[in-house]
C-alpha atoms as a PDB file:
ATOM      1  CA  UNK A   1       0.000   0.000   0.000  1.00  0.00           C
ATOM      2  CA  UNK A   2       0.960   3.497  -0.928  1.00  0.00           C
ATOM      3  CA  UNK A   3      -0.270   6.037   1.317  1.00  0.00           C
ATOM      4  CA  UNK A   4      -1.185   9.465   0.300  1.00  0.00           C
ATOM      5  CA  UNK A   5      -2.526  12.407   2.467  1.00  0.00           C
ATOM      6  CA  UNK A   6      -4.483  13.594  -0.339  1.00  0.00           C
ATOM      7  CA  UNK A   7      -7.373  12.338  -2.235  1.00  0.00           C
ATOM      8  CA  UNK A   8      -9.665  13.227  -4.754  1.00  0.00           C
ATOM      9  CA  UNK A   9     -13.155  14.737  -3.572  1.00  0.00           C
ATOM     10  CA  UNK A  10     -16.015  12.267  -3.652  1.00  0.00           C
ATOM     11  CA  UNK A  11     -13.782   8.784  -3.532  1.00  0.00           C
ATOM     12  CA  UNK A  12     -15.954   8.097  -0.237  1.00  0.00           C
ATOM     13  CA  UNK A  13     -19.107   7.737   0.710  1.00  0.00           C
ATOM     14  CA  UNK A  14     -20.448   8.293  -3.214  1.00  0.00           C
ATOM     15  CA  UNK A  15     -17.184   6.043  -4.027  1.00  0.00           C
ATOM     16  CA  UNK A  16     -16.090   6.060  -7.473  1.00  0.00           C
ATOM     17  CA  UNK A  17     -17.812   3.323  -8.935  1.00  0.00           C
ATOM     18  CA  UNK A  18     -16.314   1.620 -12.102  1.00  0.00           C
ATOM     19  CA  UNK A  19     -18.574  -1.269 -13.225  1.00  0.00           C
ATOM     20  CA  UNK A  20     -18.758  -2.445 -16.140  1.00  0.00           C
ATOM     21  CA  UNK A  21     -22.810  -3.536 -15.809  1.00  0.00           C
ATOM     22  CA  UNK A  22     -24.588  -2.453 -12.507  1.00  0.00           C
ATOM     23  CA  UNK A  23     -25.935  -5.182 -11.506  1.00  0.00           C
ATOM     24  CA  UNK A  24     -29.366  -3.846  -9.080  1.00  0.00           C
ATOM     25  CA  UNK A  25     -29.108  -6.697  -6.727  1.00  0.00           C
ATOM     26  CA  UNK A  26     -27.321  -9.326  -4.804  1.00  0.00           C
ATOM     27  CA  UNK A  27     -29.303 -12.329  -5.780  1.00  0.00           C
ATOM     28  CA  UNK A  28     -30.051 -15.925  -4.165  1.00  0.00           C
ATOM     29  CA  UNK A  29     -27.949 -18.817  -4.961  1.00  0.00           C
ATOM     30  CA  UNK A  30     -29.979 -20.878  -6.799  1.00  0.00           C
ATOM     31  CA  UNK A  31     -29.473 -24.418  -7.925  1.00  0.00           C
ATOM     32  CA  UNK A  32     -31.714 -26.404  -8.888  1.00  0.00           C
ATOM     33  CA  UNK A  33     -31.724 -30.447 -10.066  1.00  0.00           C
ATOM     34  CA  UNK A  34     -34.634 -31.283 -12.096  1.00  0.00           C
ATOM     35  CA  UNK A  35     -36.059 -34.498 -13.177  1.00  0.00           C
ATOM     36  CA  UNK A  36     -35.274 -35.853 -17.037  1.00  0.00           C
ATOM     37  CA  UNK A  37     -37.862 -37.536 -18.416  1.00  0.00           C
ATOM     38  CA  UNK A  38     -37.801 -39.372 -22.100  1.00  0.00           C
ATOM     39  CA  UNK A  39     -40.668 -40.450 -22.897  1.00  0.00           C
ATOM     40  CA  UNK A  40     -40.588 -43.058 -25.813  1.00  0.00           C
ATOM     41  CA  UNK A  41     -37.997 -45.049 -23.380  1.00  0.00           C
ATOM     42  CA  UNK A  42     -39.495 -44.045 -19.942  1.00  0.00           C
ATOM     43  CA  UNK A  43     -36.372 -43.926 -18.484  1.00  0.00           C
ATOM     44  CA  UNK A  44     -37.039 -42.513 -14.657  1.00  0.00           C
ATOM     45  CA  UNK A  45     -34.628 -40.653 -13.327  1.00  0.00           C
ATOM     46  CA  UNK A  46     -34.351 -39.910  -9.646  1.00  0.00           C
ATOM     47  CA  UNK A  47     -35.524 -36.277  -8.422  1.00  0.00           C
ATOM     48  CA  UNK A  48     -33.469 -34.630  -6.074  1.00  0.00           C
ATOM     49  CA  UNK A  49     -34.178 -31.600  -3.918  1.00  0.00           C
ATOM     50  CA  UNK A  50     -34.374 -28.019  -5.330  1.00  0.00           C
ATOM     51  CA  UNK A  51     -31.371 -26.114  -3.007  1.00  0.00           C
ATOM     52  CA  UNK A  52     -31.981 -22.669  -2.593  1.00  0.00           C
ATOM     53  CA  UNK A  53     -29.688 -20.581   0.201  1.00  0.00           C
ATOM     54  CA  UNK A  54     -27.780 -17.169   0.438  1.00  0.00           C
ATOM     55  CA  UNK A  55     -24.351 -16.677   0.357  1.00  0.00           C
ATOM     56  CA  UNK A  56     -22.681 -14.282   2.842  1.00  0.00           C
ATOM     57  CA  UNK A  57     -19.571 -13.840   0.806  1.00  0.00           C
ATOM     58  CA  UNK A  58     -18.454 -11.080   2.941  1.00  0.00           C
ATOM     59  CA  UNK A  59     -20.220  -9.532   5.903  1.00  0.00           C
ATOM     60  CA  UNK A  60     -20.298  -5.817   7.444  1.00  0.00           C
ATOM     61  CA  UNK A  61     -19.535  -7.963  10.449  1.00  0.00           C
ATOM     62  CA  UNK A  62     -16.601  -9.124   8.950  1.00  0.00           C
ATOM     63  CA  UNK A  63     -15.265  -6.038   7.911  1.00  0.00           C
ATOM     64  CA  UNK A  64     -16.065  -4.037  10.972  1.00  0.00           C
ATOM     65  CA  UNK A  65     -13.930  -6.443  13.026  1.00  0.00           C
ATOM     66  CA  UNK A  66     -11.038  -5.389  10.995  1.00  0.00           C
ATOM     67  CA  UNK A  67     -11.505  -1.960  11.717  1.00  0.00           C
ATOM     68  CA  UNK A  68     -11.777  -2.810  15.658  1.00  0.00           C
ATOM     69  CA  UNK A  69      -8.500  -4.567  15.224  1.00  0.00           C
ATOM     70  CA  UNK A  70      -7.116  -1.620  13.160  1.00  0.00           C
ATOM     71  CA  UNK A  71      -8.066   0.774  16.138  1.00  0.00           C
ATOM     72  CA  UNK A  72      -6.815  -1.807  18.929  1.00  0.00           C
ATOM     73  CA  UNK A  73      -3.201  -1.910  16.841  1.00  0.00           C
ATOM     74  CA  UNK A  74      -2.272   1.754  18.196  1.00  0.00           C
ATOM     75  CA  UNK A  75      -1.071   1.745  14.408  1.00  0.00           C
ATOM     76  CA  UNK A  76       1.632   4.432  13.876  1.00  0.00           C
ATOM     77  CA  UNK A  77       2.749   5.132  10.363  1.00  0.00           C
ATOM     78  CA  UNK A  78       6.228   4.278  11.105  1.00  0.00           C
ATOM     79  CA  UNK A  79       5.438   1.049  12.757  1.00  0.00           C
ATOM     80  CA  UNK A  80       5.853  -1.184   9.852  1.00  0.00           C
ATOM     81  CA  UNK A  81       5.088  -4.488  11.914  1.00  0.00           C
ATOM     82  CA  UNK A  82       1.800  -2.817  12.851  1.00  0.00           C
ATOM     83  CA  UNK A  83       1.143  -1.879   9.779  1.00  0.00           C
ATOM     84  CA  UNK A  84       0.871  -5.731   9.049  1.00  0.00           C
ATOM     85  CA  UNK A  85      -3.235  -5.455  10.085  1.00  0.00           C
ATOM     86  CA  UNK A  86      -3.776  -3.692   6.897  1.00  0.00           C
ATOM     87  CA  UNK A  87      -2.198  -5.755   5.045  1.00  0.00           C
ATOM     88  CA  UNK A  88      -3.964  -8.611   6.368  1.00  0.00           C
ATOM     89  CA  UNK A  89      -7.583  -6.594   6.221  1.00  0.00           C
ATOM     90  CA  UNK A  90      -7.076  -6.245   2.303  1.00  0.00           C
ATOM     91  CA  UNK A  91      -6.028  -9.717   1.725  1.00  0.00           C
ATOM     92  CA  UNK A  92      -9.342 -11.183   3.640  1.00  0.00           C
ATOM     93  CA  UNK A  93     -11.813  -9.064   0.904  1.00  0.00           C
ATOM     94  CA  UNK A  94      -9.309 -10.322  -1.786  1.00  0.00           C
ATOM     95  CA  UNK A  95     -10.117 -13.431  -0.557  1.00  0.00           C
ATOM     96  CA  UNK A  96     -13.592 -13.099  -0.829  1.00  0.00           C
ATOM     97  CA  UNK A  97     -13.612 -11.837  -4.306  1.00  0.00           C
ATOM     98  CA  UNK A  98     -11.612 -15.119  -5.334  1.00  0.00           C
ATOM     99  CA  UNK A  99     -13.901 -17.382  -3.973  1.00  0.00           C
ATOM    100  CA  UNK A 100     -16.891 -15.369  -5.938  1.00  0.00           C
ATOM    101  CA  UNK A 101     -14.673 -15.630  -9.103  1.00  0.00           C
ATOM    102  CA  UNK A 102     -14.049 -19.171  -8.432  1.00  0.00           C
ATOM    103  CA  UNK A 103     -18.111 -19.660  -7.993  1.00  0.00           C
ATOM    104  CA  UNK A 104     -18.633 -17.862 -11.463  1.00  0.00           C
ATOM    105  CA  UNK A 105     -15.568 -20.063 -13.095  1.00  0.00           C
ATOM    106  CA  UNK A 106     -17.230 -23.247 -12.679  1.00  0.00           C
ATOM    107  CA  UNK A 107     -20.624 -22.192 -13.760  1.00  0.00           C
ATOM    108  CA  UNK A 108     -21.935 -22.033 -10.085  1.00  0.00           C
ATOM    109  CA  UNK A 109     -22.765 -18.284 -10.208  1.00  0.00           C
ATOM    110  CA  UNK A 110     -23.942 -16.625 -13.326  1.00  0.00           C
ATOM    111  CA  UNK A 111     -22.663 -13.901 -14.824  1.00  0.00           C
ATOM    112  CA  UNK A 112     -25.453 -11.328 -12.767  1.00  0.00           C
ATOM    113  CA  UNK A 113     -24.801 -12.910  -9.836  1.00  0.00           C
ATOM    114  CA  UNK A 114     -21.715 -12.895  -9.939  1.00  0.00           C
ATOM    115  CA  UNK A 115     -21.319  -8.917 -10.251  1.00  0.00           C
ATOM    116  CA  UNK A 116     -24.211  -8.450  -7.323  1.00  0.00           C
ATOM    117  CA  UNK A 117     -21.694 -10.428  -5.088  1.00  0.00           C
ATOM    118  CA  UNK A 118     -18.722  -8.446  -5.914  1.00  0.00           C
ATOM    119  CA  UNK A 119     -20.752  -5.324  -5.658  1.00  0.00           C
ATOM    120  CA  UNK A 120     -22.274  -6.674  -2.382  1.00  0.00           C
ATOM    121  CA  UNK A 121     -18.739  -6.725  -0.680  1.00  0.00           C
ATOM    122  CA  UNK A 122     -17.941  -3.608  -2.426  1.00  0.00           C
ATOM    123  CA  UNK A 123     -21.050  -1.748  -1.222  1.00  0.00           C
ATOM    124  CA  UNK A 124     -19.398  -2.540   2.469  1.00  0.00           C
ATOM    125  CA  UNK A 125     -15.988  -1.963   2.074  1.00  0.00           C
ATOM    126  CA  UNK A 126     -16.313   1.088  -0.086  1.00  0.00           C
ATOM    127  CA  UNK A 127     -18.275   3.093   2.867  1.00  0.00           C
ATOM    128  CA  UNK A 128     -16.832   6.090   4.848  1.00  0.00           C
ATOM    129  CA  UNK A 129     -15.095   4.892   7.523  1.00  0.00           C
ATOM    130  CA  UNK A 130     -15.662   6.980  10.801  1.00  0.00           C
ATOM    131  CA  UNK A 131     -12.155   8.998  11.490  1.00  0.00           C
ATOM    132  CA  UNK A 132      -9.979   7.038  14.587  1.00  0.00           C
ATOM    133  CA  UNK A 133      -6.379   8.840  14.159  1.00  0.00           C
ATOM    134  CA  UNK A 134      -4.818  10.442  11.310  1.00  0.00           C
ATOM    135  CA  UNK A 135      -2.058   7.628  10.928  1.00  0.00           C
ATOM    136  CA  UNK A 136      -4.839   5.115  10.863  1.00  0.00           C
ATOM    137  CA  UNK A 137      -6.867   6.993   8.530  1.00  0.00           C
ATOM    138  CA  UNK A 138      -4.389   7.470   5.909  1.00  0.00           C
ATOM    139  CA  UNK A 139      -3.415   3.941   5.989  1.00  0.00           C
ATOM    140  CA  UNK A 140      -7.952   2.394   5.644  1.00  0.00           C
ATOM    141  CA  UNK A 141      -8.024   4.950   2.932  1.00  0.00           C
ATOM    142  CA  UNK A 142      -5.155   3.696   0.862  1.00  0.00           C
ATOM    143  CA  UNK A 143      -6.376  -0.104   1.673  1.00  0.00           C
ATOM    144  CA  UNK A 144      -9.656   1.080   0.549  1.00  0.00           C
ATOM    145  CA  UNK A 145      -8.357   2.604  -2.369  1.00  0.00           C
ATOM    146  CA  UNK A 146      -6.220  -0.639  -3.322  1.00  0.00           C
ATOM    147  CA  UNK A 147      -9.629  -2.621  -2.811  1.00  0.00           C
ATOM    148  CA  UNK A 148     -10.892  -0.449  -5.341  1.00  0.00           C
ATOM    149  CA  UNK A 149      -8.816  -1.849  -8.592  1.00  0.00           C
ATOM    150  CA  UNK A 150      -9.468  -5.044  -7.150  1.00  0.00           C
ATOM    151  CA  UNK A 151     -13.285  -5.055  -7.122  1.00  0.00           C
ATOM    152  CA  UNK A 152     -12.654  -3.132 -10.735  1.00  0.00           C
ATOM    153  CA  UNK A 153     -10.701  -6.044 -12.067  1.00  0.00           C
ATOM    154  CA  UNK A 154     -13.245  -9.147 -10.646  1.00  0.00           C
ATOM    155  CA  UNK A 155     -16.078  -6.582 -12.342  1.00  0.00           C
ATOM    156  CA  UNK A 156     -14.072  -6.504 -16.041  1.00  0.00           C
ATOM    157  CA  UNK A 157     -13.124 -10.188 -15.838  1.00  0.00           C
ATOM    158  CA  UNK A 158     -16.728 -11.026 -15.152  1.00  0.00           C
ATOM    159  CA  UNK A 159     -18.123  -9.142 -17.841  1.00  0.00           C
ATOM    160  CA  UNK A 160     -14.881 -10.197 -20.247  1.00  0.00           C
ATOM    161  CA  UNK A 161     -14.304  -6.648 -21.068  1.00  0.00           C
ATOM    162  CA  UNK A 162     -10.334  -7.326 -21.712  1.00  0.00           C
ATOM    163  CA  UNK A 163      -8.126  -8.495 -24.002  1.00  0.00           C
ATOM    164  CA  UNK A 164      -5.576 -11.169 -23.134  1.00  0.00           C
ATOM    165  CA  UNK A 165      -2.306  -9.923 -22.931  1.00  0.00           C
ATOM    166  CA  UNK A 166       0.714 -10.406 -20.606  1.00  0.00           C
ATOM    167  CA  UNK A 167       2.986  -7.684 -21.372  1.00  0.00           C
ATOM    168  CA  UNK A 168       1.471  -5.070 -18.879  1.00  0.00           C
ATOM    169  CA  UNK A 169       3.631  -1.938 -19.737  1.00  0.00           C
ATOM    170  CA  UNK A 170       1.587  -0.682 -22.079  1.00  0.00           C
ATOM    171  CA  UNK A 171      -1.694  -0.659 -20.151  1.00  0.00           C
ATOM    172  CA  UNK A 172       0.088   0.620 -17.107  1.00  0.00           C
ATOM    173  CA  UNK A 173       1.298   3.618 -19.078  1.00  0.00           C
ATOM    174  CA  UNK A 174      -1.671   4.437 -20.225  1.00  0.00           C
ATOM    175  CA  UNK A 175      -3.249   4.559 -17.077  1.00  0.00           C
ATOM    176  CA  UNK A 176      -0.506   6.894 -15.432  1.00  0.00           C
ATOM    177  CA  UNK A 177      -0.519   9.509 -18.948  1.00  0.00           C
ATOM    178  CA  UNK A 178      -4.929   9.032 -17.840  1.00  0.00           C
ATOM    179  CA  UNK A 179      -3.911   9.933 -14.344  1.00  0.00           C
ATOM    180  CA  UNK A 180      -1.858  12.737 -15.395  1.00  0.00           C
ATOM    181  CA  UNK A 181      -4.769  14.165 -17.639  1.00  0.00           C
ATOM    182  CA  UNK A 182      -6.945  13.786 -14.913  1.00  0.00           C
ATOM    183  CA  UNK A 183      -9.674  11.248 -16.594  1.00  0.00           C
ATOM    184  CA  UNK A 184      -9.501   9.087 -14.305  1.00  0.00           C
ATOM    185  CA  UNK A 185     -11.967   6.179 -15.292  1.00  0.00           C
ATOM    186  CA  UNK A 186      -9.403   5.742 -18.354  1.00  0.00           C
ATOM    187  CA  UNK A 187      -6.849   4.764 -16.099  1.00  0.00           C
ATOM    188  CA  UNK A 188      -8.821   2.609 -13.885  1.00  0.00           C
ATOM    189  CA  UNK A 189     -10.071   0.910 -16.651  1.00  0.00           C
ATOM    190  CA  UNK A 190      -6.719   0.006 -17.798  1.00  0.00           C
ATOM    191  CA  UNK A 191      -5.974  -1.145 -14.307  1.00  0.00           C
ATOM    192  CA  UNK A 192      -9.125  -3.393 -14.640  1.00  0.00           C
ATOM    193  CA  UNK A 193      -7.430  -4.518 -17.712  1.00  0.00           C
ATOM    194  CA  UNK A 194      -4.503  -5.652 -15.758  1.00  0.00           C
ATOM    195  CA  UNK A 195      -6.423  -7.590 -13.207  1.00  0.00           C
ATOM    196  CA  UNK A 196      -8.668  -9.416 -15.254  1.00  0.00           C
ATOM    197  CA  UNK A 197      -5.746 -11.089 -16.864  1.00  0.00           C
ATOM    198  CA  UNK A 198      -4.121 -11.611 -13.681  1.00  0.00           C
ATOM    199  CA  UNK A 199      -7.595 -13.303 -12.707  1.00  0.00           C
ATOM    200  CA  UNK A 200      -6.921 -15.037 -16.140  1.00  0.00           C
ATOM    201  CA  UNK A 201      -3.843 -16.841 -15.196  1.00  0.00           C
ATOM    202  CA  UNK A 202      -1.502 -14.275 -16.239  1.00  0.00           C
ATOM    203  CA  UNK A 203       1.599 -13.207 -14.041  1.00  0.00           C
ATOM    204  CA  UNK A 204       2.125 -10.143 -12.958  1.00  0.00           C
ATOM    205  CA  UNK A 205       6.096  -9.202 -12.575  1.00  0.00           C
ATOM    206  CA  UNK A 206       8.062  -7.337 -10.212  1.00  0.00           C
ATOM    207  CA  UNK A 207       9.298  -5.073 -12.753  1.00  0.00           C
ATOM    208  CA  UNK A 208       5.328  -4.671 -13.787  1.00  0.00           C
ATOM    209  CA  UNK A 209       5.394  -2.304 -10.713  1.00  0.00           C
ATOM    210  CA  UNK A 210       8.832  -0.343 -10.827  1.00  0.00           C
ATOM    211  CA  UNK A 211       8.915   2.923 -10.959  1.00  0.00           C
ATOM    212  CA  UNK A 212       5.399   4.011 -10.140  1.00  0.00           C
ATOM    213  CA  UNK A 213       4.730   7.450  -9.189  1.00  0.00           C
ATOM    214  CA  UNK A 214       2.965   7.463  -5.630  1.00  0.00           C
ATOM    215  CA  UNK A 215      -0.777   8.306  -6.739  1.00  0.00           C
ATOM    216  CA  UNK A 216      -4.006   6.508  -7.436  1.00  0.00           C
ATOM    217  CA  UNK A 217      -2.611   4.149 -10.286  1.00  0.00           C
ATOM    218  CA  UNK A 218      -0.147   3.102  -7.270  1.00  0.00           C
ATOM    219  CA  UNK A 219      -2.912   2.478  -5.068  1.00  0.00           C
ATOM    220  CA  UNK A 220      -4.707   0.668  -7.660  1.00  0.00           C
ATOM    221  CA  UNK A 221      -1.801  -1.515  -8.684  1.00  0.00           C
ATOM    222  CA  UNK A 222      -1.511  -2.320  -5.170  1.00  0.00           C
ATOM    223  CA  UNK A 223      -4.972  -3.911  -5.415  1.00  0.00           C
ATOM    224  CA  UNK A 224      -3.748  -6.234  -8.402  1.00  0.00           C
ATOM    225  CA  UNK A 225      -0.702  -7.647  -6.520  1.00  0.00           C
ATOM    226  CA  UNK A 226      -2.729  -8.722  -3.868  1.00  0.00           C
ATOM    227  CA  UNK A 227      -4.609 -10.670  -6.359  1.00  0.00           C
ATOM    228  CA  UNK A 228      -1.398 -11.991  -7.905  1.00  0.00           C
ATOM    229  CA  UNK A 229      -0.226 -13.142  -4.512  1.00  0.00           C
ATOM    230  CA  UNK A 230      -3.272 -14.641  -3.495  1.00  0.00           C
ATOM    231  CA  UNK A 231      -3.292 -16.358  -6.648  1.00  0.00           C
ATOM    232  CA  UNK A 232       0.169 -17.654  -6.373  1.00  0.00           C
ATOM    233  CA  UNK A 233      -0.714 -18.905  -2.770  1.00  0.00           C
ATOM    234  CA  UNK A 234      -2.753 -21.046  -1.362  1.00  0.00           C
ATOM    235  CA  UNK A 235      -5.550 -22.090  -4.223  1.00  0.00           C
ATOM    236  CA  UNK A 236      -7.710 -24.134  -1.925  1.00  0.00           C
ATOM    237  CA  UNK A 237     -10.338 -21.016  -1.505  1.00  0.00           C
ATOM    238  CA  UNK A 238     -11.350 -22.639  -5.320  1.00  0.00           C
ATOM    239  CA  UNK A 239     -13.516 -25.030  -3.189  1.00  0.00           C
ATOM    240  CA  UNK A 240     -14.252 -23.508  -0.010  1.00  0.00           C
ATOM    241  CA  UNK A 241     -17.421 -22.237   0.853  1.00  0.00           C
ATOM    242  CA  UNK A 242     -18.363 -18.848   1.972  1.00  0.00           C
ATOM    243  CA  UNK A 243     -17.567 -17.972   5.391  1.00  0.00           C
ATOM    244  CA  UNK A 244     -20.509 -17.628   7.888  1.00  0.00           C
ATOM    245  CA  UNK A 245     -20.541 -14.917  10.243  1.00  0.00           C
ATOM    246  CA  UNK A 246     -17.125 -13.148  10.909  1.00  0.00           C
END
């Protein structure tokens, strides 16, 4: 995470919101097992149970906990093993989004759904946080900002709105010369860009990330490479279930 001690007006509370389809609503996981009937050979088939339950992907419960144990850390800004809670905070919504991604992959969410998850976690993550100490606050809104290119790149690899490419220079030049010029949904969608093919199975180098300016494409970028590390890590959230409760 890169902090900065300025940000743009408006990024909370009416967050900047870069989807590529709003979806309206987070909607019930539905499967459903049907019976198959052919009748010329009347070949019976047994009928199994319609399954219908919600999904708590990610909870305001959840999230609020991490801000308790954000305030309980005492967090300094140049207490770098403190500053470990953060860290931590953003990889547990990262997780979250995999395991919706995951859900989508194998056909177990559809496309809709899929986005009203990720907007679901984004709609709680995204809100103002209530100020604790200026360190502190600095440091939820750069994870906050991070989460942002994140929930960007699960939205653009949902909807497919990217071309394949490793070779990230490109797109991550564009989206600093975007941030320069101030348009600023150019450059996040190039960031998106970047994710989706990192949710793709593309890799994401350290050299991808040299050199970066300290500003909202940093912030952003910081986002993807917690996706890349998650990705490179453990893989068994690719079966898990949602978490219940906190």
């Amino acid at each position: 995470m890169f902090p900065i001690k300025s940000l743009p007006a408006g990024c909370f509370g009416n967050h900047i919101n870069f989807n590529y389809k709003q979806s309206k609503e987070i909607s019930r996981f539905n499967i459903s097992y049907r019976p198959k009937i052919n009748i010329q050979t009347v070949t019976m088939v047994k009928i199994m149970p319609e399954l219908k339950f919600v999904i708590p992907f990610y909870t305001e419960e959840r999230w609020q906990n991490w801000i308790n144990k954000v305030k309980e850390s005492g967090f300094k800004i140049d207490d770098e093993e403190k500053g470990a809670v953060f860290v931590y905070m953003e990889d547990d919504v990262v997780l979250a989004c995999l395991k919706i991604i995951a859900k989508y992959d194998k056909n177990l969410l559809s496309q809709e759904d899929a986005l009203g998850h990720i907007a679901g976690v984004k709609e709680i993550v995204l809100k103002k946080i209530e100020p604790v100490t200026e360190d502190i606050d600095i440091m939820l809104e750069s994870t906050q900002l991070s989460l942002m290119g994140v929930f960007a790149s699960c939205e653009c690899y949902i909807e497919k709105a990217f071309e394949k490419t490793g070779a990230f220079g490109k797109l991550i030049k564009g989206a600093l010369k975007a941030e320069k010029e101030d348009n600023m949904g150019a450059a996040m969608g190039n960031i998106a860009e970047i994710g989706a093919n990192i949710l793709a199975g593309k890799k994401l180098k350290d050299k991808d990330l040299e050199d970066i300016p300290e500003g909202l494409v940093a912030e952003w970028l910081d986002g993807i490479d917690s996706i890349s590390a998650a990705m490179v890590g453990d893989t068994s959230y690719k079966d898990d279930e949602p978490d219940e409760g906190n």
